[in-house]
PDB file of N, CA and C in Angstrom:
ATOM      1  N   UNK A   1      11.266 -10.976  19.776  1.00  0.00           N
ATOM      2  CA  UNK A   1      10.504 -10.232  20.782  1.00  0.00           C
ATOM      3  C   UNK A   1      10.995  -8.785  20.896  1.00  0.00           C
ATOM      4  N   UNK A   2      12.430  -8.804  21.047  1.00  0.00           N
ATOM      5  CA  UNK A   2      12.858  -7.308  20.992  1.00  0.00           C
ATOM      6  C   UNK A   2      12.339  -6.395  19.729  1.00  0.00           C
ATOM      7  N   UNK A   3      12.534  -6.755  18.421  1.00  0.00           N
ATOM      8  CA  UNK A   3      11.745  -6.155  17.508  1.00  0.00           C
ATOM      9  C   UNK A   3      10.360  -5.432  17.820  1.00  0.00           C
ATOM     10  N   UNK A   4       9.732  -6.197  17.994  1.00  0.00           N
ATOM     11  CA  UNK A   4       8.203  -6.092  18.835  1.00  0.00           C
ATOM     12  C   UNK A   4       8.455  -4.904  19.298  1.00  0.00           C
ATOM     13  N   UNK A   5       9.021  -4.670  20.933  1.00  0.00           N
ATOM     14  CA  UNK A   5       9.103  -3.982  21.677  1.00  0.00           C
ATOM     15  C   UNK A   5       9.713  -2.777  20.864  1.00  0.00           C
ATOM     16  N   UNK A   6      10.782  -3.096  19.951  1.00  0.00           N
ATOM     17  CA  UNK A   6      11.197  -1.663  19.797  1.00  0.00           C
ATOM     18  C   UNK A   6      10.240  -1.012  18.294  1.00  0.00           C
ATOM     19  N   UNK A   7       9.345  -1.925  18.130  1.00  0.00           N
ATOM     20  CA  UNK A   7       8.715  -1.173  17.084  1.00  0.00           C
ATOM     21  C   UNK A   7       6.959  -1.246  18.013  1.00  0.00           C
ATOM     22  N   UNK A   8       6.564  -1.122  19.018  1.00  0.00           N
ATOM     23  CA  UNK A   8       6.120  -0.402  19.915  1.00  0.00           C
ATOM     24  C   UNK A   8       6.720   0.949  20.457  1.00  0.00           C
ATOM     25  N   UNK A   9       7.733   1.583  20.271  1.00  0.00           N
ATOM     26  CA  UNK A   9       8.533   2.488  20.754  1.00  0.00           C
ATOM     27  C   UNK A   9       8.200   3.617  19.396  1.00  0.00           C
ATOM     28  N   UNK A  10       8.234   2.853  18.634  1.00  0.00           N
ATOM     29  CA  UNK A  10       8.182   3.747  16.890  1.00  0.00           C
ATOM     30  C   UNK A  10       7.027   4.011  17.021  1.00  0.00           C
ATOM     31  N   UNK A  11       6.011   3.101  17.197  1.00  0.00           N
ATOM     32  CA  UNK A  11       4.601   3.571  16.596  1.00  0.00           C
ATOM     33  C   UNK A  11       4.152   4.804  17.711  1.00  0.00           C
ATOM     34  N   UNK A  12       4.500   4.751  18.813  1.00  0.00           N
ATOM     35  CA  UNK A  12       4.582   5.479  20.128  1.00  0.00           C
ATOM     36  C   UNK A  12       5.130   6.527  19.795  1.00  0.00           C
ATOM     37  N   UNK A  13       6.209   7.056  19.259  1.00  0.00           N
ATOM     38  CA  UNK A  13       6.783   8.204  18.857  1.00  0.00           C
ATOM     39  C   UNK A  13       6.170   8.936  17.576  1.00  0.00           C
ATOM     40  N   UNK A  14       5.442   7.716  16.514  1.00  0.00           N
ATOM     41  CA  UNK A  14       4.973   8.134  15.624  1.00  0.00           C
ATOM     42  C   UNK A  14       3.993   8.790  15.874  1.00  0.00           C
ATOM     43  N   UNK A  15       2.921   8.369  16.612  1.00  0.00           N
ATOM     44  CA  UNK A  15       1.494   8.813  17.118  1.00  0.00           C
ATOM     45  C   UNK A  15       1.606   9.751  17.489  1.00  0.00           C
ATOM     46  N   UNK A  16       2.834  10.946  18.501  1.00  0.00           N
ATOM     47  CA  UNK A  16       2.640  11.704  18.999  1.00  0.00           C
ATOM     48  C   UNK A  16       3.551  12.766  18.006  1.00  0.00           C
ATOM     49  N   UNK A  17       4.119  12.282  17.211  1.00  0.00           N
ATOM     50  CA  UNK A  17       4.771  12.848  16.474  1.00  0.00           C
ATOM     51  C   UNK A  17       3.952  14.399  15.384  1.00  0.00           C
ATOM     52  N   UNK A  18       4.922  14.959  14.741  1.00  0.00           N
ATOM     53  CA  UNK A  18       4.118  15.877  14.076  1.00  0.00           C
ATOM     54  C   UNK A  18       4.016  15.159  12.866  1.00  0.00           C
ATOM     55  N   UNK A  19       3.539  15.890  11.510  1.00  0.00           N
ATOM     56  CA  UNK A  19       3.882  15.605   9.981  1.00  0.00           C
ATOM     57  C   UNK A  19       5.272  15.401   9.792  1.00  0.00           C
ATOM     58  N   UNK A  20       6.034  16.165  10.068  1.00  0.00           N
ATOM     59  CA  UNK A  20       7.633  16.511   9.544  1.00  0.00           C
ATOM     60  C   UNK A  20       7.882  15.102  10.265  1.00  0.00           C
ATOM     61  N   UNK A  21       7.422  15.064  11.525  1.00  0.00           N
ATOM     62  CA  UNK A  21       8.405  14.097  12.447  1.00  0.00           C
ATOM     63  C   UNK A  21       7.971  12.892  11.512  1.00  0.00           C
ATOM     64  N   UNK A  22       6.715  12.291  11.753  1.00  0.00           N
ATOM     65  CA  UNK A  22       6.529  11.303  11.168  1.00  0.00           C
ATOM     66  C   UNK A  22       6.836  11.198   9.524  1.00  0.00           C
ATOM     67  N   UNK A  23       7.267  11.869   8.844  1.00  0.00           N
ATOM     68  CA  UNK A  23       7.881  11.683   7.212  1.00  0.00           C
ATOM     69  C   UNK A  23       8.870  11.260   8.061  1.00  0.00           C
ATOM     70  N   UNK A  24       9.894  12.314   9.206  1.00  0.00           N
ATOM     71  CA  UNK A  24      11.524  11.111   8.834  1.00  0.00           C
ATOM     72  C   UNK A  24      11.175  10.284   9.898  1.00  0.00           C
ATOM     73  N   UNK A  25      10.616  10.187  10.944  1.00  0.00           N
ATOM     74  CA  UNK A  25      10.382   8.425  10.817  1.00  0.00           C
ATOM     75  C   UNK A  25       9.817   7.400   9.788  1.00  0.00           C
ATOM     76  N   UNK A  26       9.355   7.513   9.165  1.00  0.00           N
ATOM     77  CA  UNK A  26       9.150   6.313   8.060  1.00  0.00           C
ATOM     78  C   UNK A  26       9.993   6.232   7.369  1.00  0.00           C
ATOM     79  N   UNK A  27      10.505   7.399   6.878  1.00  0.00           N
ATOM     80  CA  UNK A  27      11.557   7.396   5.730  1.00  0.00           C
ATOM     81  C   UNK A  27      13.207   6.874   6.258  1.00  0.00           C
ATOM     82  N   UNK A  28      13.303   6.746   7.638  1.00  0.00           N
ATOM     83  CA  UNK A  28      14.522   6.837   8.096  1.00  0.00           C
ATOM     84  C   UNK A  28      14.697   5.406   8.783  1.00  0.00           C
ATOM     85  N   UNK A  29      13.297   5.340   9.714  1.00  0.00           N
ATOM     86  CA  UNK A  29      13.592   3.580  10.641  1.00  0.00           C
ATOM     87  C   UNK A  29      13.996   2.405   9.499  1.00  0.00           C
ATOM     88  N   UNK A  30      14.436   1.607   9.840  1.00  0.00           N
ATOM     89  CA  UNK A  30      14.477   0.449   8.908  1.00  0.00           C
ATOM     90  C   UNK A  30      14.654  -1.021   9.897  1.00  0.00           C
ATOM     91  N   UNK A  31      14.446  -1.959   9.309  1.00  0.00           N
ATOM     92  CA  UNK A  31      14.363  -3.043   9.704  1.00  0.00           C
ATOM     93  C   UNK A  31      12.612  -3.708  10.091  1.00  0.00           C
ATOM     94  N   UNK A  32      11.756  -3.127   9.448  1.00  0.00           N
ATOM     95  CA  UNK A  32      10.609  -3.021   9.857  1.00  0.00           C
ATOM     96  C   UNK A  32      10.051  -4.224   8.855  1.00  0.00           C
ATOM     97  N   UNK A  33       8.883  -4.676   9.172  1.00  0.00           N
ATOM     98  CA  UNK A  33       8.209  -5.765   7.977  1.00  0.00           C
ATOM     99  C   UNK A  33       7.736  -4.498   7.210  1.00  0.00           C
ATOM    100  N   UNK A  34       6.824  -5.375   6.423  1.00  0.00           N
ATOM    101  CA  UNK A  34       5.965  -4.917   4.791  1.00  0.00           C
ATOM    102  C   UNK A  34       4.683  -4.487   6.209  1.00  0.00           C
ATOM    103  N   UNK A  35       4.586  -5.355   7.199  1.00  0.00           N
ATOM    104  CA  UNK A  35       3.084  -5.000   7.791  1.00  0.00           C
ATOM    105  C   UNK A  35       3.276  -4.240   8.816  1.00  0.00           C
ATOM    106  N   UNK A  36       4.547  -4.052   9.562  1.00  0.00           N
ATOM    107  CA  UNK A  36       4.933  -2.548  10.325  1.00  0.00           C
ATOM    108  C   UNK A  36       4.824  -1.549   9.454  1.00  0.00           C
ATOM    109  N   UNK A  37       5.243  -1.534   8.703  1.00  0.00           N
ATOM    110  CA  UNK A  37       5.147  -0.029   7.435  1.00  0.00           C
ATOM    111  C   UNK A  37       3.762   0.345   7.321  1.00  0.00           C
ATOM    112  N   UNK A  38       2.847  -1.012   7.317  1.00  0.00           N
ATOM    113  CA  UNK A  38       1.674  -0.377   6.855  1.00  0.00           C
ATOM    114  C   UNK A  38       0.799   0.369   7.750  1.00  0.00           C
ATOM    115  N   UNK A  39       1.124  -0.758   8.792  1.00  0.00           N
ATOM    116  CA  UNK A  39       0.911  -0.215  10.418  1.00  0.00           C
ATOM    117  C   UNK A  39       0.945   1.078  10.683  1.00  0.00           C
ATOM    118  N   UNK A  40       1.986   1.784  10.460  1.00  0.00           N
ATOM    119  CA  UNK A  40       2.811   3.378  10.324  1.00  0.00           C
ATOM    120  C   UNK A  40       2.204   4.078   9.473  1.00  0.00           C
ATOM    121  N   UNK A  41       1.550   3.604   8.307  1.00  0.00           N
ATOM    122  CA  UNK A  41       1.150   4.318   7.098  1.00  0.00           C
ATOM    123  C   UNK A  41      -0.254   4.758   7.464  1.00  0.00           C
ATOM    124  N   UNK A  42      -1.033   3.516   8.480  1.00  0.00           N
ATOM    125  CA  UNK A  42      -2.315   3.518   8.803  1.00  0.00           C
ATOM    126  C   UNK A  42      -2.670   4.730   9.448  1.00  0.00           C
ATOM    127  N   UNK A  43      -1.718   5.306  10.250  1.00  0.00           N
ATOM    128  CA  UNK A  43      -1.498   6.313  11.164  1.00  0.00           C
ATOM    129  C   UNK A  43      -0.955   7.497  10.432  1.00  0.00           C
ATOM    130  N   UNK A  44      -0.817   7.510   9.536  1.00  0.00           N
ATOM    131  CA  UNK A  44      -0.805   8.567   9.101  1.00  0.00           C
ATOM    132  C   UNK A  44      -1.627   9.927   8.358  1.00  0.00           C
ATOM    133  N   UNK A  45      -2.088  10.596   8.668  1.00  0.00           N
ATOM    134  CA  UNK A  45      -3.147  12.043   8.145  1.00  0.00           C
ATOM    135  C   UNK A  45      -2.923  11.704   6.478  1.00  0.00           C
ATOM    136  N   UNK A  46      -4.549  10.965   5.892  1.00  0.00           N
ATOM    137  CA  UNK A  46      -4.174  11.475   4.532  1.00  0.00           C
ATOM    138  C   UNK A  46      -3.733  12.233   4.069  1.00  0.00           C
ATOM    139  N   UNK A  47      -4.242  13.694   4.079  1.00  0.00           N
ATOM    140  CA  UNK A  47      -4.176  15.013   3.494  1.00  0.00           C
ATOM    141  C   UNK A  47      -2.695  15.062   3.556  1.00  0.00           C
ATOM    142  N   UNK A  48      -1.511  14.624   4.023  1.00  0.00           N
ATOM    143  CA  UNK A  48      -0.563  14.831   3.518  1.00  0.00           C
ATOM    144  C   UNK A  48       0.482  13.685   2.661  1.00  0.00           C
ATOM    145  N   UNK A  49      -0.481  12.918   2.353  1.00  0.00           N
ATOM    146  CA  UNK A  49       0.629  11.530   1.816  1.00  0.00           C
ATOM    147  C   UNK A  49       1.348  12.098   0.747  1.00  0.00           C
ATOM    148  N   UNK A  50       0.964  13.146   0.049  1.00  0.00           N
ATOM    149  CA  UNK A  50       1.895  13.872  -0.562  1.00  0.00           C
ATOM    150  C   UNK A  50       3.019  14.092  -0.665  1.00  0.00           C
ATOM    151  N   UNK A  51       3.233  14.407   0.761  1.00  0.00           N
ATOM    152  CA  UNK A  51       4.543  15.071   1.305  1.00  0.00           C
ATOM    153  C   UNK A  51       5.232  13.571   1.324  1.00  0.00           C
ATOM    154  N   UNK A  52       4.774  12.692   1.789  1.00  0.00           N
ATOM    155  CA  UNK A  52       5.646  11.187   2.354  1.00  0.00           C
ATOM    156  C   UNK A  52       5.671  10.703   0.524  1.00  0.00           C
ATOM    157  N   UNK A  53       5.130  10.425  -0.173  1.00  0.00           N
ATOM    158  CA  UNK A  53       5.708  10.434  -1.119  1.00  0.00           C
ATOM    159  C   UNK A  53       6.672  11.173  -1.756  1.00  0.00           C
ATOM    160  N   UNK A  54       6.548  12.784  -1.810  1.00  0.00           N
ATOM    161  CA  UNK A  54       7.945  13.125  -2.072  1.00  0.00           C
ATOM    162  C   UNK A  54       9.253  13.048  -1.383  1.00  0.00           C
ATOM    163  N   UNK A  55       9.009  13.061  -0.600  1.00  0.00           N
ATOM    164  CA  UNK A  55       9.930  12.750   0.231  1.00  0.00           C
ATOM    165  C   UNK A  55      11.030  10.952   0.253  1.00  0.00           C
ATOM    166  N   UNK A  56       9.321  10.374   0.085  1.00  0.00           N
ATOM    167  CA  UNK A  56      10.039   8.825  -0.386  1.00  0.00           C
ATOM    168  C   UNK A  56      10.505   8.885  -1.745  1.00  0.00           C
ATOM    169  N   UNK A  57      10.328   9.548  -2.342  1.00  0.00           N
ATOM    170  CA  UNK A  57      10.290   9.601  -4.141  1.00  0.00           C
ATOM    171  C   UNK A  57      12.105  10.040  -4.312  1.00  0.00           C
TER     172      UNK A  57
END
């Protein structure tokens, strides 16, 4: 349950987050599933997956 809650806290920070912010949140949180990530990914502005790939790269 705590998981839950604290990855309600992420997606919450993510959403309001900028580009920059949200690259190092994805790149940085951990402990997340395969379907939180995607969750996070869903929310993210195509036009820059660029950047989150280099960055993941």
């Amino acid at each position: 349950m705590e998981n839950n809650q604290n990855f309600e806290e992420i997606k919450e920070r993510f959403n309001s987050a900028n580009v920059d912010e949200k690259i190092e949140i994805y790149t940085t949180v951990r402990g997340l599933t395969v379907e939180q990530y995607k969750e996070l990914l869903r929310m993210f502005p195509i036009k820059y997956l660029d950047r989150l790939e280099k960055a993941m790269g």
